[in-house]
N, C-alpha and C. Protein backbone atom coordinates (compact mmCIF):
# COMPACT_ATOMS: atom_id res chain seq x y z
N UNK A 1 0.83 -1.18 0.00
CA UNK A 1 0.00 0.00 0.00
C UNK A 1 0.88 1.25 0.00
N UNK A 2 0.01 2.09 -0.43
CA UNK A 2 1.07 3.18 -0.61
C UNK A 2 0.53 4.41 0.21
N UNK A 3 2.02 4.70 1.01
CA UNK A 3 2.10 5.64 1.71
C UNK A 3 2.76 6.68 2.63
N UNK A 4 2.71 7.75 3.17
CA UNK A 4 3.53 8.99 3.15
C UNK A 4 3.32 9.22 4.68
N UNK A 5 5.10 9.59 5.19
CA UNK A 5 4.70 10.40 6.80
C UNK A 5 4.19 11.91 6.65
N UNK A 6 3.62 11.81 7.61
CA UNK A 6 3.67 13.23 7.68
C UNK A 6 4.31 14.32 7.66
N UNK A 7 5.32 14.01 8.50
CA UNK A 7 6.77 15.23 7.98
C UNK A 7 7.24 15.20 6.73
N UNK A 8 6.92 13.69 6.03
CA UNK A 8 7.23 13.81 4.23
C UNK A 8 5.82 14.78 3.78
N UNK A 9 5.12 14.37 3.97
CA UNK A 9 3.66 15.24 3.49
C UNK A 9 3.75 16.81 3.76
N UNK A 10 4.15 16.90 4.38
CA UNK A 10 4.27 18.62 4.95
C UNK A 10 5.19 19.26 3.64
N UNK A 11 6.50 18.54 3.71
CA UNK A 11 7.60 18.96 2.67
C UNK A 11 6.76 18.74 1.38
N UNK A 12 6.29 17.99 0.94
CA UNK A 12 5.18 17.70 -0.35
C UNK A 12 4.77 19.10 -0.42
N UNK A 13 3.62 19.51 0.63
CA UNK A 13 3.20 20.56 0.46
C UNK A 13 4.08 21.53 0.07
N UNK A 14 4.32 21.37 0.51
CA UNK A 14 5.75 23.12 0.57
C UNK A 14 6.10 23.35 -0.79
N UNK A 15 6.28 22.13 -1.74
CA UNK A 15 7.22 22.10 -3.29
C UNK A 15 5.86 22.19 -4.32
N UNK A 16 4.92 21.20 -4.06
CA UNK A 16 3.72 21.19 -5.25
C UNK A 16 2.40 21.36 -4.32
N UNK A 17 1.55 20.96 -5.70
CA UNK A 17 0.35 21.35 -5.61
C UNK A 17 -0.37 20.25 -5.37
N UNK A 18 -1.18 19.44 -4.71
CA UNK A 18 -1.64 18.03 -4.35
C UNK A 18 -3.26 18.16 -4.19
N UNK A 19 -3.88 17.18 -4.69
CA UNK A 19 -5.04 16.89 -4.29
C UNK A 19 -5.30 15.64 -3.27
N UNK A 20 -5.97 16.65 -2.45
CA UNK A 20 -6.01 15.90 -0.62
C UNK A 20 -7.81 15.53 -0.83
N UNK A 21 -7.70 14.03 -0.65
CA UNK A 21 -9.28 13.36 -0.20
C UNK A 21 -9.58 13.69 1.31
N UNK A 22 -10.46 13.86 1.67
CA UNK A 22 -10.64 14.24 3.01
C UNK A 22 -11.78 13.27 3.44
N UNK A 23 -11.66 12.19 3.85
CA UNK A 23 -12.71 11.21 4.43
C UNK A 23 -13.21 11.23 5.64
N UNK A 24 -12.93 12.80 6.02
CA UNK A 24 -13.49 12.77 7.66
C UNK A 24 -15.26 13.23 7.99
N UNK A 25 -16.11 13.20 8.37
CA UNK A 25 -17.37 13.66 8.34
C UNK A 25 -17.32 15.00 7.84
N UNK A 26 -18.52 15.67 7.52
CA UNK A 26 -18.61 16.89 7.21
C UNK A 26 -17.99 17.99 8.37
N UNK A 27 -18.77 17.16 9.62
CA UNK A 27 -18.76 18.38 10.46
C UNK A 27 -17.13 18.40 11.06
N UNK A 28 -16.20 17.59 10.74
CA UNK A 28 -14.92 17.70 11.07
C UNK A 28 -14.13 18.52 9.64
N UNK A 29 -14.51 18.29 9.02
CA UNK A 29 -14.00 19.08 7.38
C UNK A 29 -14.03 20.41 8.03
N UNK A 30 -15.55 20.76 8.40
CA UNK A 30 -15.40 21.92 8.57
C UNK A 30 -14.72 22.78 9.40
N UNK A 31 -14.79 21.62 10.45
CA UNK A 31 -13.45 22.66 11.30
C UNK A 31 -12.24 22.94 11.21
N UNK A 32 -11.83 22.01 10.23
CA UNK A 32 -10.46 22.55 9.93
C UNK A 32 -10.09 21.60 8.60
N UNK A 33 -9.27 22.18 7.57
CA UNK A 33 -9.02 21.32 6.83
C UNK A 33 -7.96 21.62 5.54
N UNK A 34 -7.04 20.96 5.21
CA UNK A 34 -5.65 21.67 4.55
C UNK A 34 -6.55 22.03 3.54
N UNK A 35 -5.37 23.32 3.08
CA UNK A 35 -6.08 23.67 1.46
C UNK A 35 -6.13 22.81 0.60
N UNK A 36 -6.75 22.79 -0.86
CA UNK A 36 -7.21 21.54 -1.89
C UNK A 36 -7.44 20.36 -1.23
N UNK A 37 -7.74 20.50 -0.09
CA UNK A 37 -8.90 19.20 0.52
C UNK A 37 -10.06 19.21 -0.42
N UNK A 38 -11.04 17.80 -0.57
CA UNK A 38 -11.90 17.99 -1.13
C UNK A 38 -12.49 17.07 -0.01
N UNK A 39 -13.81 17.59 0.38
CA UNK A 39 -14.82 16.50 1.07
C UNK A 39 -15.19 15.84 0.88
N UNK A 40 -15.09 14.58 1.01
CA UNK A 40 -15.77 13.23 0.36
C UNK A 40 -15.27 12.14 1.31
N UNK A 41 -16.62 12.30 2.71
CA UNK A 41 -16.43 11.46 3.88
C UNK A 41 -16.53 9.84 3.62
N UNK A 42 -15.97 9.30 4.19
CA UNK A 42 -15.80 7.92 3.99
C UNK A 42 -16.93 6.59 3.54
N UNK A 43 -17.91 7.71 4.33
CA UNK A 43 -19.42 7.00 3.98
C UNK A 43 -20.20 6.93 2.93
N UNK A 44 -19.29 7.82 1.87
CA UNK A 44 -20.15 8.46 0.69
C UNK A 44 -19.50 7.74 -0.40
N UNK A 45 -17.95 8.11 -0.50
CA UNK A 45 -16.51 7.75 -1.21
C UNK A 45 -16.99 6.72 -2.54
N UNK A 46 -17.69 5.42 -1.62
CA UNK A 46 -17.39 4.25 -2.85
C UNK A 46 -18.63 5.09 -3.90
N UNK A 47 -19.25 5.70 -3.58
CA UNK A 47 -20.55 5.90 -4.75
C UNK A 47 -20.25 7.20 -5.05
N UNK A 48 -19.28 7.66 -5.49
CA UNK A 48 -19.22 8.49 -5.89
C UNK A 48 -17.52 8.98 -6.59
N UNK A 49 -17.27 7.82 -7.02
CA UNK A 49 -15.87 7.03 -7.74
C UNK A 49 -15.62 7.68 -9.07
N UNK A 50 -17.00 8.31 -9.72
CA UNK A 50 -17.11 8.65 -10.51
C UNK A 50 -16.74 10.02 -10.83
N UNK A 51 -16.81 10.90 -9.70
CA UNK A 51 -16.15 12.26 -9.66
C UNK A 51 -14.65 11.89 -9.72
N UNK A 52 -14.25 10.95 -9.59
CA UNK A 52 -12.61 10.97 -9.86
C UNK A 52 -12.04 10.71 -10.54
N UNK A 53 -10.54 11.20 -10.54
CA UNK A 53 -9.80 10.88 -12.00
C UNK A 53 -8.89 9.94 -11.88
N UNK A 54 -8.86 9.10 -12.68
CA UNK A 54 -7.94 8.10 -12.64
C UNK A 54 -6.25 8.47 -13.28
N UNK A 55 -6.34 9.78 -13.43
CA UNK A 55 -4.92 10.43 -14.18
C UNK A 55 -4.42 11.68 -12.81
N UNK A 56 -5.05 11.47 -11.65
CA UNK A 56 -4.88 12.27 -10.59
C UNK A 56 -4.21 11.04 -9.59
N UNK A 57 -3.15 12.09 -8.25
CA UNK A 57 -2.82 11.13 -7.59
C UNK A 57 -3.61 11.78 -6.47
N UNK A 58 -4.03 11.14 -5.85
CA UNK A 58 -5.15 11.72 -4.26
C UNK A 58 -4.13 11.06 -2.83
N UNK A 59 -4.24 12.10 -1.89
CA UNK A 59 -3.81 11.94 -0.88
C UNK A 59 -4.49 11.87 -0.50
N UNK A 60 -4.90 10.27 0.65
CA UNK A 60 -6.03 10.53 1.60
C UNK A 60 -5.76 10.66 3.01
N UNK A 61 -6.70 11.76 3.71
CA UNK A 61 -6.55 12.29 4.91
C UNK A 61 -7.87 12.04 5.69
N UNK A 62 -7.66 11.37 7.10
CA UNK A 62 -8.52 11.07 7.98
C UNK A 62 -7.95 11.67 9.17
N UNK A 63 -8.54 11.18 10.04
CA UNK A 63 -8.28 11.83 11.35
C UNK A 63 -7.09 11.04 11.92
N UNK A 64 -7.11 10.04 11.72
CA UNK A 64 -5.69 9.45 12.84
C UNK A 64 -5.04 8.84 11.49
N UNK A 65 -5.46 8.30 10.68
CA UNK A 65 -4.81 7.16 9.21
C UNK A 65 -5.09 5.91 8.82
N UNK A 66 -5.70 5.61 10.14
CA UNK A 66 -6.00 4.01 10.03
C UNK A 66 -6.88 4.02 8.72
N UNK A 67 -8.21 4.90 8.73
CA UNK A 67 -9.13 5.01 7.95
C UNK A 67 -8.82 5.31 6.37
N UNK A 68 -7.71 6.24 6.75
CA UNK A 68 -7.07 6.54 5.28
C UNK A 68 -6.24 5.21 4.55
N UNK A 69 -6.23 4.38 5.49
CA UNK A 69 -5.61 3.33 4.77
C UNK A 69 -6.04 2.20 4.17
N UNK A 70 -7.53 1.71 4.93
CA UNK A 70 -8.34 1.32 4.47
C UNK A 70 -8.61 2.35 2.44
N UNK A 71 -9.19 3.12 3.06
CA UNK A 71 -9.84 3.94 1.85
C UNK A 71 -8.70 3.88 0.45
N UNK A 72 -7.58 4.22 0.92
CA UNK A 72 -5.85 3.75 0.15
C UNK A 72 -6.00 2.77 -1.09
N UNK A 73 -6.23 1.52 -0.03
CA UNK A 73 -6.16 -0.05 -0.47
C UNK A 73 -7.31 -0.27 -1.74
N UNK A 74 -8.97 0.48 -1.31
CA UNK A 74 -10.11 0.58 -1.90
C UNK A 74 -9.46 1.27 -3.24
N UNK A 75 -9.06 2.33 -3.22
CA UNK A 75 -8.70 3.05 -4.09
C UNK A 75 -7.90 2.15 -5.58
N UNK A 76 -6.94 2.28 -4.75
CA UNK A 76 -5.87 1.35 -5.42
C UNK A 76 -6.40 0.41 -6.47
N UNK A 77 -7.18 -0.86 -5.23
CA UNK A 77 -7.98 -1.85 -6.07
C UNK A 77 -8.83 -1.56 -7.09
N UNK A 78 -9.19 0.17 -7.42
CA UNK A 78 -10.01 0.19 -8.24
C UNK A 78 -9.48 1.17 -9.20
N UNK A 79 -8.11 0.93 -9.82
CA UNK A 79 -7.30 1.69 -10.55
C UNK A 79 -7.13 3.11 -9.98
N UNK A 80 -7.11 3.54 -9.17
CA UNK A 80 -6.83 4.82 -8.88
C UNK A 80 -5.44 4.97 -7.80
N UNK A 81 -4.65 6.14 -8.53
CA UNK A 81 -3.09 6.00 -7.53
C UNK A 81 -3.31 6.90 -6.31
N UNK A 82 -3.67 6.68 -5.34
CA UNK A 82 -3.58 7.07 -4.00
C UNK A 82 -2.95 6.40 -3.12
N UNK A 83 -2.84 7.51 -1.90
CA UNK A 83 -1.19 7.35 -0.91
C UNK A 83 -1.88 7.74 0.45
N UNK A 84 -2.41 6.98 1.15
CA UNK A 84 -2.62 7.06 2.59
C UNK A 84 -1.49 8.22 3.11
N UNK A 85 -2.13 9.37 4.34
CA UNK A 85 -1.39 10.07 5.23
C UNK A 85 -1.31 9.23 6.58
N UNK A 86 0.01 8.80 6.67
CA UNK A 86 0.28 8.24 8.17
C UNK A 86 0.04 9.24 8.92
N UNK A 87 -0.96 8.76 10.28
CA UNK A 87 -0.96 10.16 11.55
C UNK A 87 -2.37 10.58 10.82
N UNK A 88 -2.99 10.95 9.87
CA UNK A 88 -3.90 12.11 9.83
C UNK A 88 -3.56 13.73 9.94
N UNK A 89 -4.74 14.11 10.53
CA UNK A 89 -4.64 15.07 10.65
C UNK A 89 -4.47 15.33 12.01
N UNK A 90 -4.81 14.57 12.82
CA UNK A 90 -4.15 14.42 14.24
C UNK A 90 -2.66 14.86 14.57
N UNK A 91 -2.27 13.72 13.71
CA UNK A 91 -0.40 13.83 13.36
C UNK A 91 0.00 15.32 12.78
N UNK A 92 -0.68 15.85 11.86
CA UNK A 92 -0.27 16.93 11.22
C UNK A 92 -0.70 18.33 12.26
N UNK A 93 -1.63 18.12 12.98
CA UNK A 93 -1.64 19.25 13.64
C UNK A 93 -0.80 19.68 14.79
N UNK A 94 -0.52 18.34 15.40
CA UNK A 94 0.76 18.07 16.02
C UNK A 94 1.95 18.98 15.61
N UNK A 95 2.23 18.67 14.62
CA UNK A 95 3.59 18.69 14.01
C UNK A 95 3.23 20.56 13.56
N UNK A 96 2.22 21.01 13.00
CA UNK A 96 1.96 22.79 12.83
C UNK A 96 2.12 23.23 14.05
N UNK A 97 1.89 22.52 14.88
CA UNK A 97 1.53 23.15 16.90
C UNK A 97 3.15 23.40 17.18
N UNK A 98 4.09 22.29 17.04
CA UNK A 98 5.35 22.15 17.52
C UNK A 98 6.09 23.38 16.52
């Protein structure tokens, strides 16, 4: 499976431009959420496969990662190149705080 620490993800950010899946509920999106996040909570994701591009790479972001890794694997299996965030956004807010 494929996937990225967070202190690699941060530096990602810094150099390009990335499209971030955001599989966390709405009402957590809204409270906070990196730029080019797109909302598309975990519950919704498989039916709606169709908004995505298979010539895009998606970073997926959950709250801790476990979830993003699941969602990763889904991805994957269904031709699409996505890269689980180890940590979440848990991990990453951590690491903006420090």
């Amino acid at each position: 499976m494929n996937t990225i620490t967070t202190q690699d993800f941060q530096l990602l950010l810094a150099t390009q431009e990335v499209t971030i899946l955001d599989i966390r509920d709405k009402g957590a999106f809204n409270e906070g959420h990196l730029a080019n996040s797109l909302s598309m909570p975990i519950t919704t994701l498989p039916n709606h496969l169709d908004a995505l591009s298979k010539q895009n790479t998606y970073y997926i972001m959950s709250h801790s990662g476990r979830r993003a890794r699941v969602i990763t694997e889904f991805l994957n299996k269904n031709g699409f190149d996505a890269i689980a965030i180890i940590g979440g956004m848990k991990a990453f807010r951590q690491i903006k705080v420090a």
